[in-house]
N, C-alpha and C. Protein backbone atom coordinates (compact mmCIF):
# COMPACT_ATOMS: atom_id res chain seq x y z
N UNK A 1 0.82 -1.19 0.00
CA UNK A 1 0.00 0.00 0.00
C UNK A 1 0.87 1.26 0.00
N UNK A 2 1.86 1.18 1.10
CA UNK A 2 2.71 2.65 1.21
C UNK A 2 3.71 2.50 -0.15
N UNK A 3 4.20 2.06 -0.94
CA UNK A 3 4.62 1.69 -2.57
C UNK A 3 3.15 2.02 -3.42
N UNK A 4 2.31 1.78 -3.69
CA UNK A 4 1.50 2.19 -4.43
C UNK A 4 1.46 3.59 -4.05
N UNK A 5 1.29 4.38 -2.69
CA UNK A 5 1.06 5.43 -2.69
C UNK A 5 2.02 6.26 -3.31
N UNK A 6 3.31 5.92 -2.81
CA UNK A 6 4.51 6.66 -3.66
C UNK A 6 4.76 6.81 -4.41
N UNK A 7 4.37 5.66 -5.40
CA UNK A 7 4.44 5.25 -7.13
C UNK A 7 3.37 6.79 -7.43
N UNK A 8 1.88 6.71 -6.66
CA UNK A 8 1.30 8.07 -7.23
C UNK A 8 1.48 9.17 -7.03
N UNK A 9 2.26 9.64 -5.87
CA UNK A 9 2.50 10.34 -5.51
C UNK A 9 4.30 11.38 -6.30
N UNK A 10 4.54 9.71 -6.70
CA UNK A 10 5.93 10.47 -7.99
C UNK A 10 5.10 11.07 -9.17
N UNK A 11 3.99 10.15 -9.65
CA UNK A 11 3.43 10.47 -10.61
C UNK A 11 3.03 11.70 -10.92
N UNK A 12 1.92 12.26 -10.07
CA UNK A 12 1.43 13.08 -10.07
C UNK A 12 2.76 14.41 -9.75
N UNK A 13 3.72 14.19 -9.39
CA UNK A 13 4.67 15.27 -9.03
C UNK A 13 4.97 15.70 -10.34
N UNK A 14 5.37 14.66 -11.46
CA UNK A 14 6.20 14.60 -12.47
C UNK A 14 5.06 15.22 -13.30
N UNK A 15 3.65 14.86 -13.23
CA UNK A 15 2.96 15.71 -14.58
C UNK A 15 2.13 16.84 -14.25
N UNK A 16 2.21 17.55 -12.58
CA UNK A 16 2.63 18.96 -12.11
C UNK A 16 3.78 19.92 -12.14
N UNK A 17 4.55 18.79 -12.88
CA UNK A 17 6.10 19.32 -13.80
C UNK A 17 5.73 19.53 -14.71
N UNK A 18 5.81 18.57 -15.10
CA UNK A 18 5.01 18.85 -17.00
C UNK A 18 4.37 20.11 -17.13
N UNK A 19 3.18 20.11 -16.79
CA UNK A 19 1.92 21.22 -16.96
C UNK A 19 2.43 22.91 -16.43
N UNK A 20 3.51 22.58 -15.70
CA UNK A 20 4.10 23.80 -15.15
C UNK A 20 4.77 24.40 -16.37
N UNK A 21 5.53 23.20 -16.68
CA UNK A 21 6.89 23.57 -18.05
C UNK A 21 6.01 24.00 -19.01
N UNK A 22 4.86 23.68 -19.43
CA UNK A 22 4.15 23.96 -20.47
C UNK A 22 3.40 25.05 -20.46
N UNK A 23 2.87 25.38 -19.27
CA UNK A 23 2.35 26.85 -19.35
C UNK A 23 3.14 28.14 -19.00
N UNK A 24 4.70 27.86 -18.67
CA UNK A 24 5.92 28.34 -18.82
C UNK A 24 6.54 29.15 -20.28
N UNK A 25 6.48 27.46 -20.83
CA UNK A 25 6.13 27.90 -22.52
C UNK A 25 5.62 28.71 -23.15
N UNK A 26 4.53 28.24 -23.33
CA UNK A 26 3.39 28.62 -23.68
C UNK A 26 3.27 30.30 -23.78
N UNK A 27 3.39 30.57 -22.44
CA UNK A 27 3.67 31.76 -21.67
C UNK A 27 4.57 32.84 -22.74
N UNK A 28 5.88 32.23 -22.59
CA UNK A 28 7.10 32.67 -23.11
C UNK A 28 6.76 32.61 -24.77
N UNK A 29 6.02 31.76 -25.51
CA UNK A 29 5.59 32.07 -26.46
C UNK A 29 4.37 32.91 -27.00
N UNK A 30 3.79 33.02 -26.15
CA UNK A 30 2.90 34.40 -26.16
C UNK A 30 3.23 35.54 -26.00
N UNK A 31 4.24 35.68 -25.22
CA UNK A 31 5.54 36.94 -25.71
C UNK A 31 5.99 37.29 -26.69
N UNK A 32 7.19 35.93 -27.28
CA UNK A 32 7.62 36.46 -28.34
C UNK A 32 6.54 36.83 -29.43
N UNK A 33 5.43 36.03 -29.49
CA UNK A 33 4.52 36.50 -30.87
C UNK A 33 4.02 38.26 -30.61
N UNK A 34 3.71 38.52 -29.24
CA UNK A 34 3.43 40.06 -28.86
C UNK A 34 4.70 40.90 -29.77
N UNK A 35 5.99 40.46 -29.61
CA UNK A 35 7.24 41.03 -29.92
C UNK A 35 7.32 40.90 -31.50
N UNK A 36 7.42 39.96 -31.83
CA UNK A 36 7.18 40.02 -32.96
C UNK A 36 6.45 40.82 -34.01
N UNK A 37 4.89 40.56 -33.36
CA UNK A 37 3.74 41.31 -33.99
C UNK A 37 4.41 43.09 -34.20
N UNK A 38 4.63 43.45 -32.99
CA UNK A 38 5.39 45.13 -32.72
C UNK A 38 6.09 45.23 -33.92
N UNK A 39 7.30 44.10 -33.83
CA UNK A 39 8.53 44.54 -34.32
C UNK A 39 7.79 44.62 -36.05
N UNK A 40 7.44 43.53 -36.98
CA UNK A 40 6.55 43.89 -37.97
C UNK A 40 6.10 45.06 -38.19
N UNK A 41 5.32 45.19 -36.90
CA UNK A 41 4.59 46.76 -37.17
C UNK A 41 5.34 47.92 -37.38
N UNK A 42 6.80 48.21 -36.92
CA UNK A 42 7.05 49.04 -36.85
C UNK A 42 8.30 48.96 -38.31
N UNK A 43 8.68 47.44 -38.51
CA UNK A 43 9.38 47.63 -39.93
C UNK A 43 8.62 47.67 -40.97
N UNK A 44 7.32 48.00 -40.74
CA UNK A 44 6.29 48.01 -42.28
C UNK A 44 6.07 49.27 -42.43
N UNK A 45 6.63 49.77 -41.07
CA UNK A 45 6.50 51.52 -41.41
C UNK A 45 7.78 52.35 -41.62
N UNK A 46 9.31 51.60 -41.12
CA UNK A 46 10.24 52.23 -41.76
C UNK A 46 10.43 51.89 -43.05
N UNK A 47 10.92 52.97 -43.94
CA UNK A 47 11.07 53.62 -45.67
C UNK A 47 12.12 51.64 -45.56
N UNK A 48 11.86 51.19 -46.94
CA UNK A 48 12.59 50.08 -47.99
C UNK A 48 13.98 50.50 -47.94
N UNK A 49 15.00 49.58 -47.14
CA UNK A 49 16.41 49.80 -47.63
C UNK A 49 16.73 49.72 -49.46
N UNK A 50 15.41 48.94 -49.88
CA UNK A 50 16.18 48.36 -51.12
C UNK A 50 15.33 49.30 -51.82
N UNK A 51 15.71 49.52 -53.26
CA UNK A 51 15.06 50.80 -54.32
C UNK A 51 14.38 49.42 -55.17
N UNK A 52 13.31 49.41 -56.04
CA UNK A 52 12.71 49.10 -56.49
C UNK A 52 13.20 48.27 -57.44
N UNK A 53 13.85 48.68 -58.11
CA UNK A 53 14.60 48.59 -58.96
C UNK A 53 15.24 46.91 -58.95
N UNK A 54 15.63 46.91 -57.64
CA UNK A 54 16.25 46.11 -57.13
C UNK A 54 15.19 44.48 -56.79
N UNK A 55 14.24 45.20 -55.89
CA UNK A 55 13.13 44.12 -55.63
C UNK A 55 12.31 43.47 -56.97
N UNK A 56 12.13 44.40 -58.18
CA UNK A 56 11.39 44.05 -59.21
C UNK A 56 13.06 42.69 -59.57
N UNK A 57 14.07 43.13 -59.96
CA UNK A 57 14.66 41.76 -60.19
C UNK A 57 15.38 40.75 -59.60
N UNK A 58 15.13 40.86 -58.39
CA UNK A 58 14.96 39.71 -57.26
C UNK A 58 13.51 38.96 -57.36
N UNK A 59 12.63 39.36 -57.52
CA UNK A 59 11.44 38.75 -57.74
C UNK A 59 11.54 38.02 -58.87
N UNK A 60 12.21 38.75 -60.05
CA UNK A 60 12.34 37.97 -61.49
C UNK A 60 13.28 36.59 -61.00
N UNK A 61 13.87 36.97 -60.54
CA UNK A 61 15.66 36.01 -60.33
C UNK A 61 14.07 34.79 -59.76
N UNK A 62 13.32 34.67 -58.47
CA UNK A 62 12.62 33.78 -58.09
C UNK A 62 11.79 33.21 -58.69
N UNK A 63 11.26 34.42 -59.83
CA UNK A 63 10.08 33.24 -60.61
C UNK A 63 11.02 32.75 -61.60
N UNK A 64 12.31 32.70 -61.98
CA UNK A 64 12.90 31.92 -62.73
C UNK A 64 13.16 30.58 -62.12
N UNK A 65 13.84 30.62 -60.78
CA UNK A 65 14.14 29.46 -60.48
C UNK A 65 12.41 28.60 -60.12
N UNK A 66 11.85 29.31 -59.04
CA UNK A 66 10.77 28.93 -59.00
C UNK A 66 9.32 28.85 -59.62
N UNK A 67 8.95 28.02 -60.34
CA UNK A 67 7.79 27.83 -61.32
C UNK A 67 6.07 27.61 -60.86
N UNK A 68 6.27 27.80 -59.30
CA UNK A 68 4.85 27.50 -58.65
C UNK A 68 4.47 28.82 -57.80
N UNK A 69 3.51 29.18 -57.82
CA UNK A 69 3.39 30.49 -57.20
C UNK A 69 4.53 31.18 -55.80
N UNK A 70 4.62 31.84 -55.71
CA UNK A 70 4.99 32.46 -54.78
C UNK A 70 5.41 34.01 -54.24
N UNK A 71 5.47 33.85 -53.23
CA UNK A 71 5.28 35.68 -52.33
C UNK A 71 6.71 35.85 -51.83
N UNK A 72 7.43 37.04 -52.01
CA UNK A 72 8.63 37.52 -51.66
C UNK A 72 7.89 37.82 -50.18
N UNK A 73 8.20 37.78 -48.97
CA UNK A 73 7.85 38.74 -47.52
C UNK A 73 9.06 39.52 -47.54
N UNK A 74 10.06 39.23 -47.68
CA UNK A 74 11.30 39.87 -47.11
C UNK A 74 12.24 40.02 -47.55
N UNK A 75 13.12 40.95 -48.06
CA UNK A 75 14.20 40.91 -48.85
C UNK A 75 15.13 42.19 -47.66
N UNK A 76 16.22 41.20 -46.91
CA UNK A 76 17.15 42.49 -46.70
C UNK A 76 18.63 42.07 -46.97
N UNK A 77 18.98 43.05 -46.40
CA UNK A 77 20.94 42.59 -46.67
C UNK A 77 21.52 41.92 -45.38
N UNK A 78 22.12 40.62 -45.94
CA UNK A 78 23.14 40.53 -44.69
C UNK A 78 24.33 40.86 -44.24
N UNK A 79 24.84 41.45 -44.85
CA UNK A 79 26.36 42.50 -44.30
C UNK A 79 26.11 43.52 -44.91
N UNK A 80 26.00 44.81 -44.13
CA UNK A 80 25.97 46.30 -45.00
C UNK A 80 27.08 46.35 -45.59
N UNK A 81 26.99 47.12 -46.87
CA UNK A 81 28.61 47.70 -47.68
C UNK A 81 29.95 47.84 -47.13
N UNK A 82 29.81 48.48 -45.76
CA UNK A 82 31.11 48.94 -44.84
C UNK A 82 31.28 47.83 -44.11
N UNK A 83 30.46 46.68 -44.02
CA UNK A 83 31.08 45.90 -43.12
C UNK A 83 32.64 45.04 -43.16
N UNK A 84 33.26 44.80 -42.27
CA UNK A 84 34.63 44.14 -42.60
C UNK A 84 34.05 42.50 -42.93
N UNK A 85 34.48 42.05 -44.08
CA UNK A 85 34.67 40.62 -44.18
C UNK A 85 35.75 39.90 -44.72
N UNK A 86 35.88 39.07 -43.55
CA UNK A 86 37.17 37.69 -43.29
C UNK A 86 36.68 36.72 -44.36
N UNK A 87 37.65 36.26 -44.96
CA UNK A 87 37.59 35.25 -45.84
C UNK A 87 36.53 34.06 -45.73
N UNK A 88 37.37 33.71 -43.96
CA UNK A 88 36.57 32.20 -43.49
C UNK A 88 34.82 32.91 -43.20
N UNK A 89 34.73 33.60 -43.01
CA UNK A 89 32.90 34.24 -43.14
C UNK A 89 32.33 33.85 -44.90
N UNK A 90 33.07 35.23 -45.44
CA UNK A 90 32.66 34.39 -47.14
C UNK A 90 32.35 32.91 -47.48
N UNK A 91 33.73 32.32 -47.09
CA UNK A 91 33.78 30.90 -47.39
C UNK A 91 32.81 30.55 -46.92
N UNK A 92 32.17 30.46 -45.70
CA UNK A 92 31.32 29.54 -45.19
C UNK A 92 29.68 30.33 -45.26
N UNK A 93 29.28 31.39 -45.78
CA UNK A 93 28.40 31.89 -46.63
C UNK A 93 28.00 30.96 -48.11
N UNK A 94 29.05 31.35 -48.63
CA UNK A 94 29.15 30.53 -49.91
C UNK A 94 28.79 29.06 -49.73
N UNK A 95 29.23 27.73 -48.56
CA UNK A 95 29.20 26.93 -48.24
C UNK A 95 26.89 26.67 -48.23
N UNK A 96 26.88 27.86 -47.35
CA UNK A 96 25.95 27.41 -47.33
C UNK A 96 24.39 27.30 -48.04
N UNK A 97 25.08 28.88 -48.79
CA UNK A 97 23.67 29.35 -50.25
C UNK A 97 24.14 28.04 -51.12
N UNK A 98 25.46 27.36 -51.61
CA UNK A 98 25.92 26.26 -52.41
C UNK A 98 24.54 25.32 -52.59
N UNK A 99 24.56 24.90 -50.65
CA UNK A 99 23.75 23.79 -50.69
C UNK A 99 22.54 24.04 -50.75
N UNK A 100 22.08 25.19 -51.21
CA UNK A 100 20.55 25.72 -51.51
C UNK A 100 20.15 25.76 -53.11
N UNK A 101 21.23 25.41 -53.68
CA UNK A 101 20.77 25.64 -54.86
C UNK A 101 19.81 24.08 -55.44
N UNK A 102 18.94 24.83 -56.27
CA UNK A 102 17.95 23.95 -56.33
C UNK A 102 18.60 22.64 -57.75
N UNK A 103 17.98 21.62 -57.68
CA UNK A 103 18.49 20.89 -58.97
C UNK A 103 18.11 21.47 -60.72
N UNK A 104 18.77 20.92 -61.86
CA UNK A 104 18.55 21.98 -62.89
C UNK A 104 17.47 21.06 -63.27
N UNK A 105 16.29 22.13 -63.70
CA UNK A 105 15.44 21.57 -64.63
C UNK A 105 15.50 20.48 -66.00
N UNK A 106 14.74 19.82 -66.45
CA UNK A 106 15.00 18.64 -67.17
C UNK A 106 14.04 19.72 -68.11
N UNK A 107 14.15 19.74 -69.33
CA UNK A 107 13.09 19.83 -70.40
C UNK A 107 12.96 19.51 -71.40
């Protein structure tokens, strides 16, 4: 009897853990989406780093590779002009757009 009680008594400890961790979560993810939502809001109202110019053939560059509908959301830069870049950064940039490239079409 005093073993059965303990056995429930772990039990119930462990999934008053659980339910804790999860509305912890939960919690903490109802934040970031608050943060998020802001941060959106407030980059839909600062002016386009990029000139038009630019976005009209980035969009082209995508419906070339890509042939099924699709929506640009976001286009920014990842190193501004002035930034310093080290070789081993490039290199492993390059490394990784490489393995993004899609296979060539058959026609």
């Amino acid at each position: 009897m005093t073993l059965a009680l303990a056995g429930m008594l772990i039990v119930f400890s462990v999934l008053a853990l659980i339910a804790t961790a999860t509305a912890l979560v939960r919690r903490l993810d109802e934040g970031w989406q608050r943060h998020e939502l802001a941060t959106a809001g407030r980059a839909a109202l600062e002016p386009s780093p990029i000139d038009e110019t630019t976005l009209v053939l980035i969009a082209a560059a995508v419906a070339t590779v890509i042939t099924e509908r699709h929506q640009i959301r976001r286009v920014r830069r990842l190193l501004s002009p002035e930034a310093p870049r080290s070789p081993w950064s490039a290199q492993g940039r390059q490394v990784l757009m490489g393995s993004h490239v899609p296979p060539p079409r058959s026609r």
